[in-house]
Protein backbone atom coordinates (compact mmCIF):
# COMPACT_ATOMS: atom_id res chain seq x y z
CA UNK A 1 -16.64 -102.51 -40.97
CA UNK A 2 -14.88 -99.89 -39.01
CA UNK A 3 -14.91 -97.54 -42.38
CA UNK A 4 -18.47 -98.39 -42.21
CA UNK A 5 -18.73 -97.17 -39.05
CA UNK A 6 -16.95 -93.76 -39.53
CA UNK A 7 -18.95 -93.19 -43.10
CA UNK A 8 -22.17 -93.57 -40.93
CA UNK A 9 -21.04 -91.08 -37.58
CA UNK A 10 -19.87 -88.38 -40.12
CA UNK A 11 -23.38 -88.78 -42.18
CA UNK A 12 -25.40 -88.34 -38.65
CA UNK A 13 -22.95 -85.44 -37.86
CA UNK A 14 -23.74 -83.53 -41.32
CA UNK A 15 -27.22 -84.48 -40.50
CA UNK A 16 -27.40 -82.85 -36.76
CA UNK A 17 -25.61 -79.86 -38.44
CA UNK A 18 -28.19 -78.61 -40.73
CA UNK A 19 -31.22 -80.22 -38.48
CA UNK A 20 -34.05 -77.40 -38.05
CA UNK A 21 -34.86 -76.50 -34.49
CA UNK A 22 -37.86 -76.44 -32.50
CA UNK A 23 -38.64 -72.81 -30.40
CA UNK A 24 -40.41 -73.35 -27.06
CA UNK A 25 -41.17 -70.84 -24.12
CA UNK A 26 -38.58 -71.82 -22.49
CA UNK A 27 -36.71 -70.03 -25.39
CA UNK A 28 -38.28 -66.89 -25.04
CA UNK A 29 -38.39 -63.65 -23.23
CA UNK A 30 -39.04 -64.30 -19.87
CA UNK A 31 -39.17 -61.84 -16.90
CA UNK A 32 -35.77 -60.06 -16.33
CA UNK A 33 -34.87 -60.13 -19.39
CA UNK A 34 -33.78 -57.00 -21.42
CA UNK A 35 -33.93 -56.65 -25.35
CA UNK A 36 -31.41 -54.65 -27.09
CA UNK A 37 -33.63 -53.52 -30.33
CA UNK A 38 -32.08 -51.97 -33.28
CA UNK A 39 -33.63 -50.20 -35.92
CA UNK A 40 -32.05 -49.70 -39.49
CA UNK A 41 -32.91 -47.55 -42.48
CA UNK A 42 -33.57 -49.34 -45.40
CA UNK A 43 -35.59 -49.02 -48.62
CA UNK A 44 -37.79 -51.35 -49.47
CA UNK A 45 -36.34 -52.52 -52.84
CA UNK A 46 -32.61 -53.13 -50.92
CA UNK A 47 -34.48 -55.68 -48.45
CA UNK A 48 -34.20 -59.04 -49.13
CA UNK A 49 -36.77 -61.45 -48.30
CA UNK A 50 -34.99 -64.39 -49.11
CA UNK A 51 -36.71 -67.68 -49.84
CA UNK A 52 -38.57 -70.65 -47.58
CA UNK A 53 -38.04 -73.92 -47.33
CA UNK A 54 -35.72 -76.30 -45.96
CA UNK A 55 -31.38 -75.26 -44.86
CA UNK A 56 -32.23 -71.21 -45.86
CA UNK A 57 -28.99 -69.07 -45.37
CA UNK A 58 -30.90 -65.38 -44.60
CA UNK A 59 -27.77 -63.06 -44.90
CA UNK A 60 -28.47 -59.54 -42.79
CA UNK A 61 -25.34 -58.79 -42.12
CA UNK A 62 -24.81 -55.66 -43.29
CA UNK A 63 -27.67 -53.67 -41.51
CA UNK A 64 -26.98 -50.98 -39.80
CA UNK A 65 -27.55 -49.58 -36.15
CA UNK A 66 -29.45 -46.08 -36.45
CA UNK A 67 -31.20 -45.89 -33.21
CA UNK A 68 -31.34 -49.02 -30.69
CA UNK A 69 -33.93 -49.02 -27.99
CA UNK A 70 -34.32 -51.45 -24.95
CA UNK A 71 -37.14 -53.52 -24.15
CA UNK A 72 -37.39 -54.83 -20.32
CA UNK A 73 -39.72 -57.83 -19.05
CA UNK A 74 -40.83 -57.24 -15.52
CA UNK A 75 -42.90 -59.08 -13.00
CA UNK A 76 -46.26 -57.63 -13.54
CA UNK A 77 -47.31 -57.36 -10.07
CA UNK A 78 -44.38 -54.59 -9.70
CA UNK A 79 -45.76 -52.21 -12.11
CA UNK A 80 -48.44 -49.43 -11.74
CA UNK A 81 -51.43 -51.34 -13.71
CA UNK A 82 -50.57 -54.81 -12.36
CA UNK A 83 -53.23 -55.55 -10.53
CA UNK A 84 -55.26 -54.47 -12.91
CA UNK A 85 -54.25 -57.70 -15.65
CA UNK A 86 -54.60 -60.39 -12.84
CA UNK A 87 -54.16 -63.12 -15.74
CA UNK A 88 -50.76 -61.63 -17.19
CA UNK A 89 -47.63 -63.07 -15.87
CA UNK A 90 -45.04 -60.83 -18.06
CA UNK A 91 -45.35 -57.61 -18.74
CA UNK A 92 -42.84 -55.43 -21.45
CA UNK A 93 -42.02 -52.29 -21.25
CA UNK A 94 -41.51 -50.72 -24.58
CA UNK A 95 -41.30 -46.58 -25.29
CA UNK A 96 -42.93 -46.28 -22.17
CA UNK A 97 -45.71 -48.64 -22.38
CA UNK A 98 -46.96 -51.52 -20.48
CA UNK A 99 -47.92 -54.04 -22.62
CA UNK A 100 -49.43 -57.25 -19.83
CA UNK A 101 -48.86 -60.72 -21.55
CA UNK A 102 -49.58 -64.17 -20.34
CA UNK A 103 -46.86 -66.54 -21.52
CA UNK A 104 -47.43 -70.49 -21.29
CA UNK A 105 -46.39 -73.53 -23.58
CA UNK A 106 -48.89 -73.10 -25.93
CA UNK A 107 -48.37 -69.64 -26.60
CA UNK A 108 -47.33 -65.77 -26.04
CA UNK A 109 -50.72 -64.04 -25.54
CA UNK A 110 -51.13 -60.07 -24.57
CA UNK A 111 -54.11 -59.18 -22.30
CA UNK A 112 -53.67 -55.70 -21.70
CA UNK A 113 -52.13 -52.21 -22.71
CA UNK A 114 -51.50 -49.95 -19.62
CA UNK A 115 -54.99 -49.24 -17.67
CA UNK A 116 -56.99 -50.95 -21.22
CA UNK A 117 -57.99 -54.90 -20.93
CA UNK A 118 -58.59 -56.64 -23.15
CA UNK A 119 -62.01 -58.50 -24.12
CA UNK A 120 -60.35 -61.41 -25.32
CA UNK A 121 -56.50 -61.96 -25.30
CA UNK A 122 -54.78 -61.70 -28.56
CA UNK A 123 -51.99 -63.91 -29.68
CA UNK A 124 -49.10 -62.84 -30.55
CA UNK A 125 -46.91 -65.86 -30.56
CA UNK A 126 -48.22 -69.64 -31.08
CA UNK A 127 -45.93 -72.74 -29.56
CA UNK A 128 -43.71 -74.22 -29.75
CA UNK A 129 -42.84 -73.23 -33.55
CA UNK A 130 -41.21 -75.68 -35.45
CA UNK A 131 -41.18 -76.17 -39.54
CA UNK A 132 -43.70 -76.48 -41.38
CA UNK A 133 -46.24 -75.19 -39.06
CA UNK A 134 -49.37 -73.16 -39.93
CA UNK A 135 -51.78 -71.97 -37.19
CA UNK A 136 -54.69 -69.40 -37.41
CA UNK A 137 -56.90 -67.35 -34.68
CA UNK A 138 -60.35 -65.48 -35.26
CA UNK A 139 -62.16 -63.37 -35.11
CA UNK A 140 -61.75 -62.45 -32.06
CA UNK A 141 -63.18 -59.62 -30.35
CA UNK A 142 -60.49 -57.89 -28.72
CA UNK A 143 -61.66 -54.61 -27.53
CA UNK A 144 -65.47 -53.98 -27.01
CA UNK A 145 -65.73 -50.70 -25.07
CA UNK A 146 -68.96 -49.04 -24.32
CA UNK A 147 -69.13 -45.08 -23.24
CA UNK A 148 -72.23 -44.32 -21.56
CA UNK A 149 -74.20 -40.81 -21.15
CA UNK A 150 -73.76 -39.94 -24.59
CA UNK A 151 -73.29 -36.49 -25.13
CA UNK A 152 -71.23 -36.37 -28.82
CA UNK A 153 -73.85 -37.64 -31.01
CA UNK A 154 -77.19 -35.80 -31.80
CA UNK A 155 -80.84 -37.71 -30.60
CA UNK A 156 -81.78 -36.76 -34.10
CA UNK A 157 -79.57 -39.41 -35.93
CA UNK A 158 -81.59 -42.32 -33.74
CA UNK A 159 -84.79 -41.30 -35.69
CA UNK A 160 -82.77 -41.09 -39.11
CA UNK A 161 -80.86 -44.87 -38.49
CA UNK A 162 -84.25 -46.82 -37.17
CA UNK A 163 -86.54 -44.67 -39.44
CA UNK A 164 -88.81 -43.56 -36.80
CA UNK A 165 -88.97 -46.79 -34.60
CA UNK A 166 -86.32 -44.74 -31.71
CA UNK A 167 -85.51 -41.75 -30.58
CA UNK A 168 -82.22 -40.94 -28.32
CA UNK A 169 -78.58 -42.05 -28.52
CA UNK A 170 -77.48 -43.10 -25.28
CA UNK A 171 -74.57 -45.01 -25.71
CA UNK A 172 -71.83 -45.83 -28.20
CA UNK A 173 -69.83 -49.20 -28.21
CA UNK A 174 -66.42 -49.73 -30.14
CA UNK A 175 -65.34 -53.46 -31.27
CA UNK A 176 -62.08 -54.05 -32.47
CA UNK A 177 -61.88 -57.68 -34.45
CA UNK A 178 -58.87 -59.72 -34.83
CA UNK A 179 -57.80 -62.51 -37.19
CA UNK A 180 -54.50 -63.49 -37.66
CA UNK A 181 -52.84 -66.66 -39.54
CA UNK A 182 -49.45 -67.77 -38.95
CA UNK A 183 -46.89 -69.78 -41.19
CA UNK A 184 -43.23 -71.35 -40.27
CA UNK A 185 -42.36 -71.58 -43.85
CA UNK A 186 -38.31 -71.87 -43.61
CA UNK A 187 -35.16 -73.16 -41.32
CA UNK A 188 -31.79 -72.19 -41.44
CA UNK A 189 -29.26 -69.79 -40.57
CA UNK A 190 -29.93 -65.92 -39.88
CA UNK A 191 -27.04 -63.91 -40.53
CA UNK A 192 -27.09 -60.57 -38.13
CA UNK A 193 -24.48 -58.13 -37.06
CA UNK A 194 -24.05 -59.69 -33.63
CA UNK A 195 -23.53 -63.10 -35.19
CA UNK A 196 -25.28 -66.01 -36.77
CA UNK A 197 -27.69 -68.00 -35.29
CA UNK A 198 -29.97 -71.20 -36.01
CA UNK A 199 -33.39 -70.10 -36.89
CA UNK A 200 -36.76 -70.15 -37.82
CA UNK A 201 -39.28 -67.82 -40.56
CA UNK A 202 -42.49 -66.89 -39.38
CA UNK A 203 -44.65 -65.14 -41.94
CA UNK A 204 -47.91 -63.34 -40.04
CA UNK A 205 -51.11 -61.81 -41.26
CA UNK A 206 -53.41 -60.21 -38.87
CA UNK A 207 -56.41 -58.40 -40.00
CA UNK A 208 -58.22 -55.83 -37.39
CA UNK A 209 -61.46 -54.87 -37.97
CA UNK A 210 -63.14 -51.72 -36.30
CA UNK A 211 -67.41 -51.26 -35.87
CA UNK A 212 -69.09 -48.40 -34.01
CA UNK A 213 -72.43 -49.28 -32.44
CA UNK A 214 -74.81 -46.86 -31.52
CA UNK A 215 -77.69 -47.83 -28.18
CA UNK A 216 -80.82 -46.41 -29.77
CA UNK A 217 -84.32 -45.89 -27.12
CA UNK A 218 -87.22 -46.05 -27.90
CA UNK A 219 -88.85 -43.21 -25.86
CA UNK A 220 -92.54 -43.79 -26.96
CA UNK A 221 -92.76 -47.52 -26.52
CA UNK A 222 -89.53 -49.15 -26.05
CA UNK A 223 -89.81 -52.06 -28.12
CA UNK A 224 -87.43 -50.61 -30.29
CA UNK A 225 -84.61 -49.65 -28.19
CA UNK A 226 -81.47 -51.93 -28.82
CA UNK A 227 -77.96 -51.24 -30.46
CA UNK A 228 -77.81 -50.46 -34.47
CA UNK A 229 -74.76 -50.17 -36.52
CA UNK A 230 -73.60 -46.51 -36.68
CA UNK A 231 -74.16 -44.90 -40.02
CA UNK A 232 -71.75 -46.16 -42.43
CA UNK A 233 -71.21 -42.54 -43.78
CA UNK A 234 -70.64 -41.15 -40.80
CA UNK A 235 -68.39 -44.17 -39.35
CA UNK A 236 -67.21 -46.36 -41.88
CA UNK A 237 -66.10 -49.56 -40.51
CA UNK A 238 -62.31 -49.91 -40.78
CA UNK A 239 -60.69 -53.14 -41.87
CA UNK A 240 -56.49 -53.05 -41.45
CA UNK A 241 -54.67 -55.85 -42.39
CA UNK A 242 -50.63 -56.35 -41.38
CA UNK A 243 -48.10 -58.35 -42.78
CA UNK A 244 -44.70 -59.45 -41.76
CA UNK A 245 -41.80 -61.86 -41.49
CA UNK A 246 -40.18 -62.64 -38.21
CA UNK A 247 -36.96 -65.31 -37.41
CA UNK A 248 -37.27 -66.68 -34.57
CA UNK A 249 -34.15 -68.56 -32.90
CA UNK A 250 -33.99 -71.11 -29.82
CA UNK A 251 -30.39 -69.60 -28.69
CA UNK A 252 -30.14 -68.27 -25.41
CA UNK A 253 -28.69 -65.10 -26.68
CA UNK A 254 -31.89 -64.07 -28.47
CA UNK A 255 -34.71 -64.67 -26.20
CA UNK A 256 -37.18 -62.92 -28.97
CA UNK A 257 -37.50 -62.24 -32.83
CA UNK A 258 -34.14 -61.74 -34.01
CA UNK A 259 -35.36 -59.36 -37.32
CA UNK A 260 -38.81 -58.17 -38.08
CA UNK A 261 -39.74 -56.75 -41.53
CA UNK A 262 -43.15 -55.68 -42.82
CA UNK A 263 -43.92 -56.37 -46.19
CA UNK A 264 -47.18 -56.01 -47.91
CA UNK A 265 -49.47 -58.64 -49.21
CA UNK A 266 -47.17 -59.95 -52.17
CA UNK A 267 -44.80 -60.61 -49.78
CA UNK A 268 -42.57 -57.70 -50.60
CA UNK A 269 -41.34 -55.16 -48.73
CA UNK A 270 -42.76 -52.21 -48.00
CA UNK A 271 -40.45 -51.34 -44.53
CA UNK A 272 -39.01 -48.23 -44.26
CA UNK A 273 -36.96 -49.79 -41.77
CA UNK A 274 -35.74 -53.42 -40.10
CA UNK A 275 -35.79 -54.40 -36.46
CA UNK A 276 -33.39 -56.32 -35.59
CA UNK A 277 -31.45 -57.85 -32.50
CA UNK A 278 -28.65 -56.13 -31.08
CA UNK A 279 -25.70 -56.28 -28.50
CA UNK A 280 -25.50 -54.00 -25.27
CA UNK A 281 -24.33 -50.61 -25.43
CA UNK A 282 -22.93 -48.63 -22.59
CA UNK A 283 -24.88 -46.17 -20.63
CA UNK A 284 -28.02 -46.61 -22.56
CA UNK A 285 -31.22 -46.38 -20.66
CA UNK A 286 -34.80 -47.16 -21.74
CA UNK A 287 -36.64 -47.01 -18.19
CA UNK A 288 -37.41 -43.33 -18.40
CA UNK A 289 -38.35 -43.39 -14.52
CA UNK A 290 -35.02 -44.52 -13.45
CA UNK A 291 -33.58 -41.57 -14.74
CA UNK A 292 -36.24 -39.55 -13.71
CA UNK A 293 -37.11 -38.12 -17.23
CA UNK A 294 -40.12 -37.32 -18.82
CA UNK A 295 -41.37 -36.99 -22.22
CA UNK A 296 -44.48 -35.85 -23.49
CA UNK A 297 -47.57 -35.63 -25.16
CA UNK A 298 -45.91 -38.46 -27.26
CA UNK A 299 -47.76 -38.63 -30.11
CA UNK A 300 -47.64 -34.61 -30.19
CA UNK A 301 -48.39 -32.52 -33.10
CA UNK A 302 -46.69 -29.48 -31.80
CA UNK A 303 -45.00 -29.13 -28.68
CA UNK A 304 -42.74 -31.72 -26.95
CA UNK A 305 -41.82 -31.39 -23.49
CA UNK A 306 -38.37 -32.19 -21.79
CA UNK A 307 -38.58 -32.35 -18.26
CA UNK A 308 -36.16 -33.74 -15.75
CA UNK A 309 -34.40 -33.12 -11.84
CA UNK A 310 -30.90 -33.26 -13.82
CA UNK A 311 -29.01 -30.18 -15.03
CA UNK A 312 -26.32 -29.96 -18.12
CA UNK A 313 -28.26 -32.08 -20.16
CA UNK A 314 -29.33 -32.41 -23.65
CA UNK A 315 -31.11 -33.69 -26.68
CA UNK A 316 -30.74 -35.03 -30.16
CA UNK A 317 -33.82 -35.60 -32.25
CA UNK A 318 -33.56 -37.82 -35.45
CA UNK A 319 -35.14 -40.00 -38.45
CA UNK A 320 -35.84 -43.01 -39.14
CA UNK A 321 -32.33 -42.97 -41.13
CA UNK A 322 -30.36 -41.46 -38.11
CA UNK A 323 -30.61 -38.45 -39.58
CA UNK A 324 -29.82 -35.59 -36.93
CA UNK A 325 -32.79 -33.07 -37.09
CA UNK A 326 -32.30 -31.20 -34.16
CA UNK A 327 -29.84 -30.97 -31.06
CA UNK A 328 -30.03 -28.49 -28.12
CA UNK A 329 -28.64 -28.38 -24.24
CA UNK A 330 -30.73 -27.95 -21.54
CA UNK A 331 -31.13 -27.50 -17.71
CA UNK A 332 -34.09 -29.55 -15.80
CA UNK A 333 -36.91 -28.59 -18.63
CA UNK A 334 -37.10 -27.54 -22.43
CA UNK A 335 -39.82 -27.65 -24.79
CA UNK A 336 -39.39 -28.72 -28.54
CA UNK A 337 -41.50 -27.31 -31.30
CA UNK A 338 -42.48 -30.06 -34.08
CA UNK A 339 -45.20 -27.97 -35.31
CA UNK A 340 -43.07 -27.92 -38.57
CA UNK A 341 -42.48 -31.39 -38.90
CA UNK A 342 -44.51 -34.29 -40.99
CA UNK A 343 -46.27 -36.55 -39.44
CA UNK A 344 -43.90 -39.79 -38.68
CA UNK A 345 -41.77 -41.71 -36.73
CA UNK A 346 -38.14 -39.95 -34.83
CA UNK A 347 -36.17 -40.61 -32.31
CA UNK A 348 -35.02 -38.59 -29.37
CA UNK A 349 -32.26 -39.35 -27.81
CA UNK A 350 -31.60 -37.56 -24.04
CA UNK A 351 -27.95 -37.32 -22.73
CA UNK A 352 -28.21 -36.42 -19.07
CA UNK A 353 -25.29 -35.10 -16.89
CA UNK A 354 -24.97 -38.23 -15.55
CA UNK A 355 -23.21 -40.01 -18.27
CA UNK A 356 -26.76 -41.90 -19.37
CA UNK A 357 -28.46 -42.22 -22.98
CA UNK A 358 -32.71 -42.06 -22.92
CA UNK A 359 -34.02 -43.16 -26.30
CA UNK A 360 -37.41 -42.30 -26.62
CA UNK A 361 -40.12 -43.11 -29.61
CA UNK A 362 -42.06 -39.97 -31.13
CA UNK A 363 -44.84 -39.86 -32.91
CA UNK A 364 -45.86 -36.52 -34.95
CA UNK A 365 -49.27 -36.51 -35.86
């Protein structure tokens, strides 16, 4: 009996050991909390997938860390545009953008970017996730902006689009569509350079689909006036559709995706880089207004300004590989030419007098 016993406590044991988990938002970011982001290099043929199912061992060991870049999670009332995303109870602050969520148990959802709310909130984040799990949202109209007092767009098109039955264009209104589908397709064990941790794959697709709208008057009669679809030729509607992999973990040292990759619609990857979880790093500073630094226009497709209150500073601008591009020293202000660059994703990096890193996002266009 007592070998019995033993036989069935070591069973339960192996059982408890490879049991999947369950990720809640009590899991998740939460405000205070700060994200140390990494970003490595990687061609799309050396990234492996891996498989789904059941007890997955999802070995990322080896990445590398090129540029890492922190993400904070304030109280949304303390921030500049709090008040004006009364709904959102977290707010991130990534490369210098306010992103206003609303986190709850059912879900992470995003209601606003800076100073633009949203229609309708997106999700970004069903819960709890557990495996197998599938869950889909849409359409949804998520941005449905309307600019009065046209002055862009000729009166003459009205008479072309309703063949006769209006005459001026006085307004112009911009949808943007979303439809996403999610899928926990896997469990196991993630395998990252800060350690290994118990996790879960997510596999997203979210289509976003952008329509132009035109108000047409009728100036004669006005049974005609209304809003047509804008002229196909002129403004095509646009149709976008992402997809990626996420692992999401219920250990307290994660608190968010612990590696992102984007892959196309096969399922393969088509990432010039992975995002992936990292541990702190001395001196290095994403809140630009702490520092009192500022970068900008960012996305630029010439000039980039430096400007700052500290003196014996200086700057290192890279790729998406780590690269080094450029590096120069500077005193309060400097301006950086990109004029010459392609269009892209780098990396700037600031070193103030201070002792303190600034990593900063740029986008050439």
């Amino acid at each position: 009996m007592r070998t019995k016993l033993v036989t069935i406590t070591l069973a339960l044991i192996s059982i408890n050991a490879f049991t999947q988990i369950t990720v809640t938002d009590n899991d998740i970011i939460d405000v205070g909390d700060n994200i140390y982001e990494a970003l490595d290099s990687v061609s799309g043929s050396a990234i492996q997938i891996g498989s789904s199912g059941a007890n997955q061992t999802w070995d990322f060991s080896s990445l590398q860390e090129n540029v890492v870049n922190i993400i904070e999670h304030v109280d949304p009332s303390s921030t500049q545009f709090g008040s004006m995303h009364p709904s959102s109870n977290l707010c991130t602050l990534d490369d210098g953008q306010y992103i206003y969520m609303n986190k709850s148990s059912t879900g992470l959802d995003i209601v606003g970017f800076d100073d633009q709310q949203l229609f309708n909130p997106i999700l970004a984040l069903p819960l709890p996730l557990t495996y197998p799990m599938q869950y889909s949202t849409g359409p949804i109209l998520a941005i449905n902006d309307k600019e009065e007092n046209n002055a862009f767009i000729p009166d003459s098109l009205a008479t072309v689009m309703t063949f006769g039955a209006a005459h001026t264009i006085d307004s112009i209104n911009i949808q943007l569509t979303l439809e996403s589908s999610y899928e926990i397709d896997g469990w196991g064990n993630v395998i990252l350079p800060m350690g290994t941790f118990s996790a879960l794959r997510l596999y997203v697709s979210t289509t976003n689909t952008q329509e132009i709208f035109l108000y047409c008057t009728d100036t004669l009669f006005g049974a005609s006036s209304g809003w047509y679809p804008a002229p196909q030729q002129l403004f095509p509607t646009n149709t976008e559709t992402e997809y990626f992999y996420q692992w999401w973990s219920n250990d307290p040292a994660t608190k968010m995706g612990v590696v992102h990759i984007d892959v196309d619609e096969f399922g393969n990857s088509n990432s010039t880089y992975i995002q992936f979880l990292t541990i702190p790093q001395a001196n290095l500073v994403s809140n630009l207004e702490s520092i009192k630094v500022n970068v900008y226009p960012n996305p630029t497709s010439k000039d980039l300004i430096i400007t700052t209150d500290l003196i014996n500073c200086s700057y290192n601008l890279t790729d998406l590989k780590g690269s080094k591009l450029l590096f120069n020293e500077f005193n309060n202000s400097t301006i950086i030419d990109l004029s010459s660059f392609s269009s892209g994703t780098y990396f700037l990096q600031i070193y103030t007098g201070e002792g303190d890193i600034v990593t900063k996002k740029i986008v050439v266009e």
